[in-house]
PDB file of N, CA and C in Angstrom:
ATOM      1  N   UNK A   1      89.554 304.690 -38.991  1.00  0.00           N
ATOM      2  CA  UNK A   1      90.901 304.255 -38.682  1.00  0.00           C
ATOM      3  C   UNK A   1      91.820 305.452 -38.826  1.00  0.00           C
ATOM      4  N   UNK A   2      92.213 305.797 -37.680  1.00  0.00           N
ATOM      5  CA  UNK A   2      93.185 307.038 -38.053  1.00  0.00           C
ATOM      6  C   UNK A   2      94.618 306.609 -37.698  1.00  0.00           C
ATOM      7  N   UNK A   3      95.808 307.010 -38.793  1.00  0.00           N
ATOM      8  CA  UNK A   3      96.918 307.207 -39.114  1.00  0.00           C
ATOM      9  C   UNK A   3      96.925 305.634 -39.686  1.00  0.00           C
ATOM     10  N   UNK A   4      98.284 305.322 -39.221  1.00  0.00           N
ATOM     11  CA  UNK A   4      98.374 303.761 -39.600  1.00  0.00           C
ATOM     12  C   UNK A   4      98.091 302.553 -38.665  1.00  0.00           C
ATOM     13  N   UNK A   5      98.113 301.806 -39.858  1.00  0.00           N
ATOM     14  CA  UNK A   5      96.690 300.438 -39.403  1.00  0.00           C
ATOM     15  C   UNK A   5      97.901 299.778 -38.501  1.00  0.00           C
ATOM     16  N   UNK A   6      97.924 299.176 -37.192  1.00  0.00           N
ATOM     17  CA  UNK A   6      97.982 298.051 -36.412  1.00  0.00           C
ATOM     18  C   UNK A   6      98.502 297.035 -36.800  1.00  0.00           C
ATOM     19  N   UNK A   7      99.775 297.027 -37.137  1.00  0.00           N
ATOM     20  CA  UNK A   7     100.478 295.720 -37.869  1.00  0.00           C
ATOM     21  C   UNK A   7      99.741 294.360 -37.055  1.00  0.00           C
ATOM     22  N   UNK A   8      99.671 293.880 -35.956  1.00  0.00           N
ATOM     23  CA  UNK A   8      99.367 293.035 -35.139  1.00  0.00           C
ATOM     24  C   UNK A   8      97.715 292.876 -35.356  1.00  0.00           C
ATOM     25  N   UNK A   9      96.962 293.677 -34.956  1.00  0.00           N
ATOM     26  CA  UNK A   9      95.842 293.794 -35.768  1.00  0.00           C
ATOM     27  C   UNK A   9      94.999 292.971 -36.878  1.00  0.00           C
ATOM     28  N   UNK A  10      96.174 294.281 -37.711  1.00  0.00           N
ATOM     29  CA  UNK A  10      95.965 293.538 -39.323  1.00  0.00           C
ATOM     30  C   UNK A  10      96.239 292.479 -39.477  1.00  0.00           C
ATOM     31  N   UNK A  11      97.134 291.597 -39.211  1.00  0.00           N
ATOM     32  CA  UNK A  11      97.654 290.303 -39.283  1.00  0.00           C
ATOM     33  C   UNK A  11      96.442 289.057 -38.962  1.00  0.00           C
ATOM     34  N   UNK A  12      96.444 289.450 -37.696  1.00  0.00           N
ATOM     35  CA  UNK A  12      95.236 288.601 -36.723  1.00  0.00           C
ATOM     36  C   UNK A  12      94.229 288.284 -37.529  1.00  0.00           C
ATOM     37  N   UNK A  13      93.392 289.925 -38.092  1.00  0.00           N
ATOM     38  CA  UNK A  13      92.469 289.675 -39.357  1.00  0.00           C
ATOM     39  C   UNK A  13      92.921 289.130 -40.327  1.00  0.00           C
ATOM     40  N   UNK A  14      93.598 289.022 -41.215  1.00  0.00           N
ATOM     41  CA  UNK A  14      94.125 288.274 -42.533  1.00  0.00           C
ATOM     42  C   UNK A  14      94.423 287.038 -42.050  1.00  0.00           C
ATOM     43  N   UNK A  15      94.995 286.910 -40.907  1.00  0.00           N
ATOM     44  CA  UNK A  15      95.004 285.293 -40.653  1.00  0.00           C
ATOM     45  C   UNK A  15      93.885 284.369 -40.393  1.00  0.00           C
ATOM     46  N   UNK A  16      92.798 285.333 -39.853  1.00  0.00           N
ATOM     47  CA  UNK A  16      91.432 284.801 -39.788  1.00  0.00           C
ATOM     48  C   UNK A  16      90.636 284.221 -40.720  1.00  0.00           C
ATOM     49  N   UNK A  17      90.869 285.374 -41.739  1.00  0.00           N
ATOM     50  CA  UNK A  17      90.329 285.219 -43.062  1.00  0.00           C
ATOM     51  C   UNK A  17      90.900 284.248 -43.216  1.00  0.00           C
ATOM     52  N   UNK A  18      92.448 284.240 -43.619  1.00  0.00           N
ATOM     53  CA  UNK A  18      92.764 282.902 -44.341  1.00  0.00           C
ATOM     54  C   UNK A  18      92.118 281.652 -43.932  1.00  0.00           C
ATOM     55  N   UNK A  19      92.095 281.142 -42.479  1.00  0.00           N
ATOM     56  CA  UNK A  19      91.871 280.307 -41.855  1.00  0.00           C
ATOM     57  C   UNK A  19      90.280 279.774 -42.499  1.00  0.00           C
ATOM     58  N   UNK A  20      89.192 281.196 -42.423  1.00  0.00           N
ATOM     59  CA  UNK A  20      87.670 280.913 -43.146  1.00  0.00           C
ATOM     60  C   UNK A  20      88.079 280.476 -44.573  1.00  0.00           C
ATOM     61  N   UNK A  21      88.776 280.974 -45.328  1.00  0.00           N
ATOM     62  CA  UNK A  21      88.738 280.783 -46.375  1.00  0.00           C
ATOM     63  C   UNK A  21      89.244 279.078 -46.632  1.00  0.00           C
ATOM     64  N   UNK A  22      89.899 279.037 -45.816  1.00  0.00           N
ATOM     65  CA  UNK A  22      91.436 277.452 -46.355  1.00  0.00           C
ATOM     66  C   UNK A  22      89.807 276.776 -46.057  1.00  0.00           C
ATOM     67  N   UNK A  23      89.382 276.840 -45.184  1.00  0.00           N
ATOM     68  CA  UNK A  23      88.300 275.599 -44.316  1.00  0.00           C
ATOM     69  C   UNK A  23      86.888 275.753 -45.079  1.00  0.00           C
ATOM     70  N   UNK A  24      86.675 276.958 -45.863  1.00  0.00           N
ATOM     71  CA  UNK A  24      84.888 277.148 -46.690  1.00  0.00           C
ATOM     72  C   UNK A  24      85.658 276.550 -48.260  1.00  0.00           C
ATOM     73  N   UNK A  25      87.005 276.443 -48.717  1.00  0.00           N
ATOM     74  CA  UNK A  25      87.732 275.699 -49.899  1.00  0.00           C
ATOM     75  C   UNK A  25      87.443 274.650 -49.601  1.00  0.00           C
ATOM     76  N   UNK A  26      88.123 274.128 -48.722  1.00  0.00           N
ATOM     77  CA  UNK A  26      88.290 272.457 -48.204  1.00  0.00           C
ATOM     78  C   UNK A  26      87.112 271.872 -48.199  1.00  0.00           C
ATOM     79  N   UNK A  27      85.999 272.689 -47.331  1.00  0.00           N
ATOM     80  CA  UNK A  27      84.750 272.118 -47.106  1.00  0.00           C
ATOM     81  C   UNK A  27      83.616 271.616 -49.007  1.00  0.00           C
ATOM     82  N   UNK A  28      84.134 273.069 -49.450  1.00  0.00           N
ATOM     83  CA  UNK A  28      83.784 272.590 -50.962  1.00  0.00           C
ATOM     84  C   UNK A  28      84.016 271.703 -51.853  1.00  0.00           C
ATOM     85  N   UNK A  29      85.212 271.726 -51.854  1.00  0.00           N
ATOM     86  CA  UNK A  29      85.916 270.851 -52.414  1.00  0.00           C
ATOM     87  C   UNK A  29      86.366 269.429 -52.186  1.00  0.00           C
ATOM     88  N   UNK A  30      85.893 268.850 -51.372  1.00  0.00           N
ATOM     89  CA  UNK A  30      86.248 268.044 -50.478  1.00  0.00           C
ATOM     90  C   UNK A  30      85.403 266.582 -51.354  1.00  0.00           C
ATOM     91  N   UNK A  31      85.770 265.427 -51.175  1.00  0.00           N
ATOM     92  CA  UNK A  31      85.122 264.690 -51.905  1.00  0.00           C
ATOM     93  C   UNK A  31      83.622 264.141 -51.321  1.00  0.00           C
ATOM     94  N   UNK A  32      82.347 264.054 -52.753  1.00  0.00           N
ATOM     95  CA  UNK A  32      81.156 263.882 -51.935  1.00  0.00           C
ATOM     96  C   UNK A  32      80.985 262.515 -50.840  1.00  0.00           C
ATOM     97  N   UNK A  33      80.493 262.384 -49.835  1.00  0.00           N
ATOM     98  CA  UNK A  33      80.714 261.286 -48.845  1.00  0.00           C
ATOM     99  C   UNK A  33      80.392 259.942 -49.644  1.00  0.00           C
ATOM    100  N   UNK A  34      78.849 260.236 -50.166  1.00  0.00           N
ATOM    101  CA  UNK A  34      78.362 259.361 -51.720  1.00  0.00           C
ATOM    102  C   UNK A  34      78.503 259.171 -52.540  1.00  0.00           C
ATOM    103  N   UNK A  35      79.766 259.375 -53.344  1.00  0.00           N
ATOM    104  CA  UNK A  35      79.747 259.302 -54.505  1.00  0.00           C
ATOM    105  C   UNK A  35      79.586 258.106 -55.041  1.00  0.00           C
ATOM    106  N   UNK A  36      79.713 256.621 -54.733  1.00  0.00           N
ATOM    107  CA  UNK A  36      79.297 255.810 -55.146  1.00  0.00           C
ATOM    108  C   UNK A  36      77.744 255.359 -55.757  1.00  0.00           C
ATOM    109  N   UNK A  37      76.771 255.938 -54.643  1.00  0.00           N
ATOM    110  CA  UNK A  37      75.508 255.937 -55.210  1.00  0.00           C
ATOM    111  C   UNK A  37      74.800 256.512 -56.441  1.00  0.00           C
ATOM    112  N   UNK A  38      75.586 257.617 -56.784  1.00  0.00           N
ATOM    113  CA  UNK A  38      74.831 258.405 -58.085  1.00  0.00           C
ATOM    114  C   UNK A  38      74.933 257.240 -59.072  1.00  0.00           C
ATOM    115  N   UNK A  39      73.321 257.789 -59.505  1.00  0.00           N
ATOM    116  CA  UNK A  39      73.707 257.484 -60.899  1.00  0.00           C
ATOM    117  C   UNK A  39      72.357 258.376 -61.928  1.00  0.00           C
ATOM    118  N   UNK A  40      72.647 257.962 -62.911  1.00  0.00           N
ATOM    119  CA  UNK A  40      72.427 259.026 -63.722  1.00  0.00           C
ATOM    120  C   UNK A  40      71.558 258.400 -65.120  1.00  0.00           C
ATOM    121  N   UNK A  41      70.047 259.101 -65.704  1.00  0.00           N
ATOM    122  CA  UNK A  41      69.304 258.210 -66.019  1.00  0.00           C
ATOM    123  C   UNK A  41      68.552 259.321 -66.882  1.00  0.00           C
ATOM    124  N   UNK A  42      67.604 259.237 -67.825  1.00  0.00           N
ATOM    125  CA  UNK A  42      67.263 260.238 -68.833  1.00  0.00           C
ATOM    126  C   UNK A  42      66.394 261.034 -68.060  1.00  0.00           C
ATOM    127  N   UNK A  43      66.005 260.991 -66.695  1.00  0.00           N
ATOM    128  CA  UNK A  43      65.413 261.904 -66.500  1.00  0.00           C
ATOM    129  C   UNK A  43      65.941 262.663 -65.180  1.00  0.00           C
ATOM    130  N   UNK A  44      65.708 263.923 -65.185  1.00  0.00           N
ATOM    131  CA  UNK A  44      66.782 264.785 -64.103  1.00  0.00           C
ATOM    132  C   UNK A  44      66.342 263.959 -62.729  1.00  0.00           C
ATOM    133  N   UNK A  45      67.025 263.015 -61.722  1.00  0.00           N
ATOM    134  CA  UNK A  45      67.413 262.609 -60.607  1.00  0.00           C
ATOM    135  C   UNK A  45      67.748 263.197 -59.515  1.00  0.00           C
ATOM    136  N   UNK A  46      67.977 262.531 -58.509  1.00  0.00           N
ATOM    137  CA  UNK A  46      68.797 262.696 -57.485  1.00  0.00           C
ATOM    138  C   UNK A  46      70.490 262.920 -57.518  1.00  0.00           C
ATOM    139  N   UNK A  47      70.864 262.135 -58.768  1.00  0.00           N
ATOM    140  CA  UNK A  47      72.149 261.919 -59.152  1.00  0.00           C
ATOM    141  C   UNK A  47      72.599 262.520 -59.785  1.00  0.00           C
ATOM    142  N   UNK A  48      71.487 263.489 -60.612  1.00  0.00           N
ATOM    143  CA  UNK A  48      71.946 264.389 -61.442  1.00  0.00           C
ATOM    144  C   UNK A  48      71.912 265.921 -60.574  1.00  0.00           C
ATOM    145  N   UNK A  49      71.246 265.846 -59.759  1.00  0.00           N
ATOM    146  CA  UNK A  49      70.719 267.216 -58.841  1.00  0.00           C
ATOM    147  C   UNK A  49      72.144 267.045 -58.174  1.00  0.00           C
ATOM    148  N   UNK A  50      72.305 265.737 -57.533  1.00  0.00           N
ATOM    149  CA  UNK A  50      73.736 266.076 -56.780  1.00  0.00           C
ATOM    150  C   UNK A  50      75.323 266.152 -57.448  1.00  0.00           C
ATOM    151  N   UNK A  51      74.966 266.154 -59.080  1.00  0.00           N
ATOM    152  CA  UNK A  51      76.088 266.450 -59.855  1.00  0.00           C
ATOM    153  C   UNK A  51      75.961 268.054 -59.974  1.00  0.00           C
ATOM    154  N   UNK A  52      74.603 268.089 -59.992  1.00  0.00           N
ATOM    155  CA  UNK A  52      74.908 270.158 -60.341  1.00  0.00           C
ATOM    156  C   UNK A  52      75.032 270.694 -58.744  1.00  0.00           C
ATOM    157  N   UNK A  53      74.687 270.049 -58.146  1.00  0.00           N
ATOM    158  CA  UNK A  53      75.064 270.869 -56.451  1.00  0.00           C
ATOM    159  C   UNK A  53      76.430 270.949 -56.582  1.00  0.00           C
ATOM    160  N   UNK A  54      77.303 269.964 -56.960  1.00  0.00           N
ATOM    161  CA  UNK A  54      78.487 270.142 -57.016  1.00  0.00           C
ATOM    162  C   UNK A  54      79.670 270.513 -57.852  1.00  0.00           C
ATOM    163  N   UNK A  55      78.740 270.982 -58.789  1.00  0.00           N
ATOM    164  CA  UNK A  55      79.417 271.680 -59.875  1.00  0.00           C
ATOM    165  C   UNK A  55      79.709 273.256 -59.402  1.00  0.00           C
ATOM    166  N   UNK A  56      78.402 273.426 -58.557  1.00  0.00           N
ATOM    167  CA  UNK A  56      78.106 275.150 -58.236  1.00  0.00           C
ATOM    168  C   UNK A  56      79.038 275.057 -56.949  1.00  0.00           C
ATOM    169  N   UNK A  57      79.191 274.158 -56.169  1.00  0.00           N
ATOM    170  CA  UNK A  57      80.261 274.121 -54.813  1.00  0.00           C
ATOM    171  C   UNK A  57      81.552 274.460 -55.536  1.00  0.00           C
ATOM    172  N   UNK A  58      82.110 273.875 -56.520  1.00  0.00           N
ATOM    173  CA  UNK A  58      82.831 273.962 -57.115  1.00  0.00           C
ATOM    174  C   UNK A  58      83.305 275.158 -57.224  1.00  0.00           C
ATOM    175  N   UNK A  59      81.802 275.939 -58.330  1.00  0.00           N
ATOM    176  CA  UNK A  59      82.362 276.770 -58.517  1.00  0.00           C
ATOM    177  C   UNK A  59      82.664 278.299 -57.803  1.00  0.00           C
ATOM    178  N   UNK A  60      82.038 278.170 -56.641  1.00  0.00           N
ATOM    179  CA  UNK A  60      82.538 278.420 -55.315  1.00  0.00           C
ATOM    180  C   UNK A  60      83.964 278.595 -55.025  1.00  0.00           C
ATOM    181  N   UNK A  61      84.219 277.210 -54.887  1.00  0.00           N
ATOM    182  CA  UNK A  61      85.377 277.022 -54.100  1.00  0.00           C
ATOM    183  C   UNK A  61      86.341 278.254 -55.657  1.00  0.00           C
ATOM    184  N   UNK A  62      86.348 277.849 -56.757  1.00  0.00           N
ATOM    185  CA  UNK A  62      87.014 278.511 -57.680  1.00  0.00           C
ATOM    186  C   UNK A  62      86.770 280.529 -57.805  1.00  0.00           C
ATOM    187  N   UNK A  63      85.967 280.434 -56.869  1.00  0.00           N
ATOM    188  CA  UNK A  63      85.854 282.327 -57.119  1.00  0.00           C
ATOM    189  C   UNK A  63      85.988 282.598 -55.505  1.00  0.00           C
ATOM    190  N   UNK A  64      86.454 281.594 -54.290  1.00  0.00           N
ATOM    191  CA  UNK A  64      87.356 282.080 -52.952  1.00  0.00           C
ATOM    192  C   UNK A  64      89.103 282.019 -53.697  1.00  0.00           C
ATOM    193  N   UNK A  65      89.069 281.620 -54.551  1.00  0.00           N
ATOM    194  CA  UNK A  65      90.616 281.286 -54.268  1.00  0.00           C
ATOM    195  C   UNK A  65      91.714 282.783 -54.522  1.00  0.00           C
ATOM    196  N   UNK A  66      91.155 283.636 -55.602  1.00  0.00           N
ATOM    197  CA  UNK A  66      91.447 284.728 -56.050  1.00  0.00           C
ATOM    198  C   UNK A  66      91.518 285.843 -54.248  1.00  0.00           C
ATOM    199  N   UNK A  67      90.195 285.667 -53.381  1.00  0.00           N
ATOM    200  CA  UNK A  67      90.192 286.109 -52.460  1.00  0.00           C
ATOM    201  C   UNK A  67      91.946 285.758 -51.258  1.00  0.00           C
ATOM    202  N   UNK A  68      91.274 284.463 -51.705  1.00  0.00           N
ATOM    203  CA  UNK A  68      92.588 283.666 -50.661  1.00  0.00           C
ATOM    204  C   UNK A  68      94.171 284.442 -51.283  1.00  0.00           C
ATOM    205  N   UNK A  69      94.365 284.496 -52.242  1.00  0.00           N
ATOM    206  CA  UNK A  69      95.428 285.355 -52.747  1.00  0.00           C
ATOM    207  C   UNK A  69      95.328 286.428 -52.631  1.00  0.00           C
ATOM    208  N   UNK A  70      94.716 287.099 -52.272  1.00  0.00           N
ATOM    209  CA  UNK A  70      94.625 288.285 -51.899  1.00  0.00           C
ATOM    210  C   UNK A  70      95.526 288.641 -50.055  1.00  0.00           C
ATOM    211  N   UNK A  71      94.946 287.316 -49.769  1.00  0.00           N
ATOM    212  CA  UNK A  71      94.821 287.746 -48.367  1.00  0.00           C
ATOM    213  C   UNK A  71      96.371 287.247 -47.979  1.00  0.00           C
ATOM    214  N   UNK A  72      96.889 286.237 -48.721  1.00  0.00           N
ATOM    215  CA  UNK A  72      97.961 285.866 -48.603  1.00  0.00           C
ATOM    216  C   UNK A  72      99.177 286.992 -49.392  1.00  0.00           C
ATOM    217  N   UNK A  73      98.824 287.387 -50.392  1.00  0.00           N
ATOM    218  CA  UNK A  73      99.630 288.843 -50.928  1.00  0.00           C
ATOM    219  C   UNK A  73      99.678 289.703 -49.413  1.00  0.00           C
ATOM    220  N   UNK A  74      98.729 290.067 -48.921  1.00  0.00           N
ATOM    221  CA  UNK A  74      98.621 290.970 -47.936  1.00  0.00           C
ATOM    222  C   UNK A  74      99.574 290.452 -46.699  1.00  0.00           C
ATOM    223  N   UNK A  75      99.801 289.447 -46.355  1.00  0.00           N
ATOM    224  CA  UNK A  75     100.509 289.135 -45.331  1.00  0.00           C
ATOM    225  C   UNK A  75     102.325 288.864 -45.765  1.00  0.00           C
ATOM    226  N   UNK A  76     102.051 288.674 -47.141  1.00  0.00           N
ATOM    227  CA  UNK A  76     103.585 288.523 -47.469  1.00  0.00           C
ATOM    228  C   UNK A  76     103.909 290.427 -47.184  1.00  0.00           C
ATOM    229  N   UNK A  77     102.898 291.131 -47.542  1.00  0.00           N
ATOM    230  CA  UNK A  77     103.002 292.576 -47.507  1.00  0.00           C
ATOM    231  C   UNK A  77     103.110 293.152 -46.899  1.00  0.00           C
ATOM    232  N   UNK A  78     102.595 292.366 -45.551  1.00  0.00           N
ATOM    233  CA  UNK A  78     103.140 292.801 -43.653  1.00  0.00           C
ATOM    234  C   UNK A  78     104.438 292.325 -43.677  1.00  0.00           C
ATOM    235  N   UNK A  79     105.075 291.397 -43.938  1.00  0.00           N
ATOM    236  CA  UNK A  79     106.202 290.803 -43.386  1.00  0.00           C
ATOM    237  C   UNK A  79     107.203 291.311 -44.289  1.00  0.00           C
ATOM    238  N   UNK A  80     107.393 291.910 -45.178  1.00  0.00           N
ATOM    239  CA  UNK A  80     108.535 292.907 -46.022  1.00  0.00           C
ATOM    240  C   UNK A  80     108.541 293.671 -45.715  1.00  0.00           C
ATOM    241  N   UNK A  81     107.344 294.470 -45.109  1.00  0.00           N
ATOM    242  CA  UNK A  81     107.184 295.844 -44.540  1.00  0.00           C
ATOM    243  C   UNK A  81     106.577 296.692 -45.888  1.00  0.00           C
ATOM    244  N   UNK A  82     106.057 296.370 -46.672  1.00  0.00           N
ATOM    245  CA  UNK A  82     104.970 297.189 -47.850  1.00  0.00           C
ATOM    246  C   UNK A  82     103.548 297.163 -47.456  1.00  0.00           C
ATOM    247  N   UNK A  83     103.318 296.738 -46.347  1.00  0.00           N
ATOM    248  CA  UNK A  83     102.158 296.870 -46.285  1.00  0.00           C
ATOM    249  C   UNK A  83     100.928 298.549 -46.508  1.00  0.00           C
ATOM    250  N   UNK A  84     100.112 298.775 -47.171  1.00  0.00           N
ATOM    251  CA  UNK A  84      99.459 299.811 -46.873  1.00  0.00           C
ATOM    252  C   UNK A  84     100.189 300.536 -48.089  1.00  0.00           C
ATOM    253  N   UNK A  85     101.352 299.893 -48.908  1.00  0.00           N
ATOM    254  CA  UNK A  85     101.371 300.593 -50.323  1.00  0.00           C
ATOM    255  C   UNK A  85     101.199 299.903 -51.303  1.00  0.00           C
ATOM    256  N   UNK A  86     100.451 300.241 -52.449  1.00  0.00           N
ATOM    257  CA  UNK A  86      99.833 300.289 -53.923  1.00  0.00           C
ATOM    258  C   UNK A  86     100.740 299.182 -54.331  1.00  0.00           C
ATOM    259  N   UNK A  87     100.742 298.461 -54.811  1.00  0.00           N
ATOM    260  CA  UNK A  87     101.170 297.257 -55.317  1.00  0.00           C
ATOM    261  C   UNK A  87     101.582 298.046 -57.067  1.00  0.00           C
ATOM    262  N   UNK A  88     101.094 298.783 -57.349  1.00  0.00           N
ATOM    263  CA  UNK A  88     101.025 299.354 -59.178  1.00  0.00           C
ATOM    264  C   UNK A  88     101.684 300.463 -58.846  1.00  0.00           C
ATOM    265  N   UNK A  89     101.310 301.150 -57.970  1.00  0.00           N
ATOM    266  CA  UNK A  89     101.751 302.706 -58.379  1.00  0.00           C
ATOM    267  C   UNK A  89     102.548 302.999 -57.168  1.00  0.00           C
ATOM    268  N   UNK A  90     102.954 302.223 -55.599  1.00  0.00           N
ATOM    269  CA  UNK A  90     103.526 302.482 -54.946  1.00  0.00           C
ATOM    270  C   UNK A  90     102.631 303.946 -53.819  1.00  0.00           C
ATOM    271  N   UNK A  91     101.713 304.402 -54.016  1.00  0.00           N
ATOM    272  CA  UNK A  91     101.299 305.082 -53.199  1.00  0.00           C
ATOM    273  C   UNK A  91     100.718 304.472 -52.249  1.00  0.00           C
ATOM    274  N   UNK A  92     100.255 305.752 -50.911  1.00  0.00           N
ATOM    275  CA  UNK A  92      99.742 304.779 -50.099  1.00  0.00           C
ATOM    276  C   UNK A  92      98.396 304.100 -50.292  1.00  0.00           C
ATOM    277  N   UNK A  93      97.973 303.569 -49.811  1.00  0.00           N
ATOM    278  CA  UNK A  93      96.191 303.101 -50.141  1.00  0.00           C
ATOM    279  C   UNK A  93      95.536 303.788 -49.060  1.00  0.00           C
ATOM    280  N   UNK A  94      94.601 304.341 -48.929  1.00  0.00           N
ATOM    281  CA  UNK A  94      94.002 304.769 -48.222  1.00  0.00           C
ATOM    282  C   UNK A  94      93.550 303.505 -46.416  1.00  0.00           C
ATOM    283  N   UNK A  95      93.696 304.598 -45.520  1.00  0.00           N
ATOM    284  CA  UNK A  95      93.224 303.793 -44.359  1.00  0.00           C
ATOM    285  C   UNK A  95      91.686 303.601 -44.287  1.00  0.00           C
ATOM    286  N   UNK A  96      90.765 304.081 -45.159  1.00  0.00           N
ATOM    287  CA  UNK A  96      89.207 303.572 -45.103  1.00  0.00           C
ATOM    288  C   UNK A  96      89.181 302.428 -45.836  1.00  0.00           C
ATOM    289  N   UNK A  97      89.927 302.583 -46.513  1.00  0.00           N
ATOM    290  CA  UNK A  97      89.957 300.695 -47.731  1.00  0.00           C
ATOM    291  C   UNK A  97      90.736 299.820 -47.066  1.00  0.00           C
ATOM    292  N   UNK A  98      91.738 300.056 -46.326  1.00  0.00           N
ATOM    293  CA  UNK A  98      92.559 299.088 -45.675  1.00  0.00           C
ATOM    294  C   UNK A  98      91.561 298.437 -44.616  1.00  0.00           C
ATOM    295  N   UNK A  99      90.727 299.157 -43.728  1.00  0.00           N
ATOM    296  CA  UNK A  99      89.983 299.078 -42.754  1.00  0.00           C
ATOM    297  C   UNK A  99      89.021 298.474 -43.182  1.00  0.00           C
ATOM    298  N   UNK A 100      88.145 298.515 -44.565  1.00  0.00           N
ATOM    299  CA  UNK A 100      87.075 297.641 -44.936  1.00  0.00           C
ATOM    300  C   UNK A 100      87.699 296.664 -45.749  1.00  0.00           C
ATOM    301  N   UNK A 101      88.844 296.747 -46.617  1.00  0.00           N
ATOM    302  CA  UNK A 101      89.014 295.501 -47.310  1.00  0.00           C
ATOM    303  C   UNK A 101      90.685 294.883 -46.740  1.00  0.00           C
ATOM    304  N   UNK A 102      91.241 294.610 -45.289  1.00  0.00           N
ATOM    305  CA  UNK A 102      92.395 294.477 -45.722  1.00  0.00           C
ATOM    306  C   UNK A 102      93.652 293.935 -45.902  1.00  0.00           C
ATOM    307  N   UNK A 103      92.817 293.075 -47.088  1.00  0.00           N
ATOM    308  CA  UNK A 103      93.771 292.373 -48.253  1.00  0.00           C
ATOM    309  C   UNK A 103      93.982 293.189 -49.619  1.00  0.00           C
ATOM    310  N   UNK A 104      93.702 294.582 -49.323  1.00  0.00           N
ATOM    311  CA  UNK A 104      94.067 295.030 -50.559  1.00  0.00           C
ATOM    312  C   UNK A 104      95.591 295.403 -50.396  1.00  0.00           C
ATOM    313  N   UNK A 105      95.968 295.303 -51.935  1.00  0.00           N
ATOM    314  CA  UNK A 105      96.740 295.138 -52.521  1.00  0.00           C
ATOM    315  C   UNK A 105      97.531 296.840 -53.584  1.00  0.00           C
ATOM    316  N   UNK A 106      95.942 297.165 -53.476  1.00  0.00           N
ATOM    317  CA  UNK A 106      96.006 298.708 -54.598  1.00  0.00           C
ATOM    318  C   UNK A 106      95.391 299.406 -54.069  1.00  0.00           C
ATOM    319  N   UNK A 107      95.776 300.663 -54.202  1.00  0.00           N
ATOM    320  CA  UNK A 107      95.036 301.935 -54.203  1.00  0.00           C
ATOM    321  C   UNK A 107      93.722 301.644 -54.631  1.00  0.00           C
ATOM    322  N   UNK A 108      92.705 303.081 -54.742  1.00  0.00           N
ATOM    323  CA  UNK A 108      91.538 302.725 -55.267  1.00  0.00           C
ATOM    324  C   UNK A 108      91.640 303.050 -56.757  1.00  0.00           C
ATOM    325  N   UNK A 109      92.885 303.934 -56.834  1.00  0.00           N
ATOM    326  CA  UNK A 109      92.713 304.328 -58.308  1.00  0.00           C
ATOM    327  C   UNK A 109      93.434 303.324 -59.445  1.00  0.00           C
ATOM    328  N   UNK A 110      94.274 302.290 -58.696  1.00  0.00           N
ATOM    329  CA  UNK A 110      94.784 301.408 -59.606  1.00  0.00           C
ATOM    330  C   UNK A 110      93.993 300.387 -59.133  1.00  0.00           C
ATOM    331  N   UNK A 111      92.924 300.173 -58.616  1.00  0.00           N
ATOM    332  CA  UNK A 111      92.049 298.652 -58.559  1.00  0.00           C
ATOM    333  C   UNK A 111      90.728 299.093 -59.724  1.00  0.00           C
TER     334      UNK A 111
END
């Protein structure tokens, strides 16, 4: 990526993301279609297998959300016009990190 990143671009991508992200949350989180059927009995089940499937969806959905803020920082960061500076230290962030990650937020030396 040489000079500066493609406001229009960048956007398109972060809005994408958001969009995967809002819909792989939702999809997790979402209530099981069955939940009436479980049930739960001294020996590991069906009911119990589909309580830990959904504990781990869960905890899924709980380690996108940090991402999802990310990506949403980044677009509040297009639309003030900070985009592509350090959130800590105000420098620029490099255009190889913007280009592979960009919802960042920091430099590499303050992440």
């Amino acid at each position: 990526m040489d000079g500066e990143p493609d406001p229009t671009t960048v956007e398109a991508r972060l809005r994408e993301r958001l969009a995967e992200l809002d819909a792989e949350i939702g999809e997790l989180t979402k209530p099981p279609d069955d939940a009436g059927s479980i049930s739960f009995g001294k020996r590991v089940g069906e009911g119990t297998s589909q309580a830990i499937d959904r504990f781990a969806e869960v905890g899924v959905a709980q380690e996108l959300q940090p991402i999802k803020e990310r990506v949403e920082r980044a677009l509040e960061k297009l639309e003030d016009g900070t985009y592509g500076k350090c959130d800590n230290c105000g420098k620029e962030i490099a255009a190889g990190r913007l280009e592979a990650a960009p919802e960042s937020a920091l430099c590499i030396d303050c992440a």
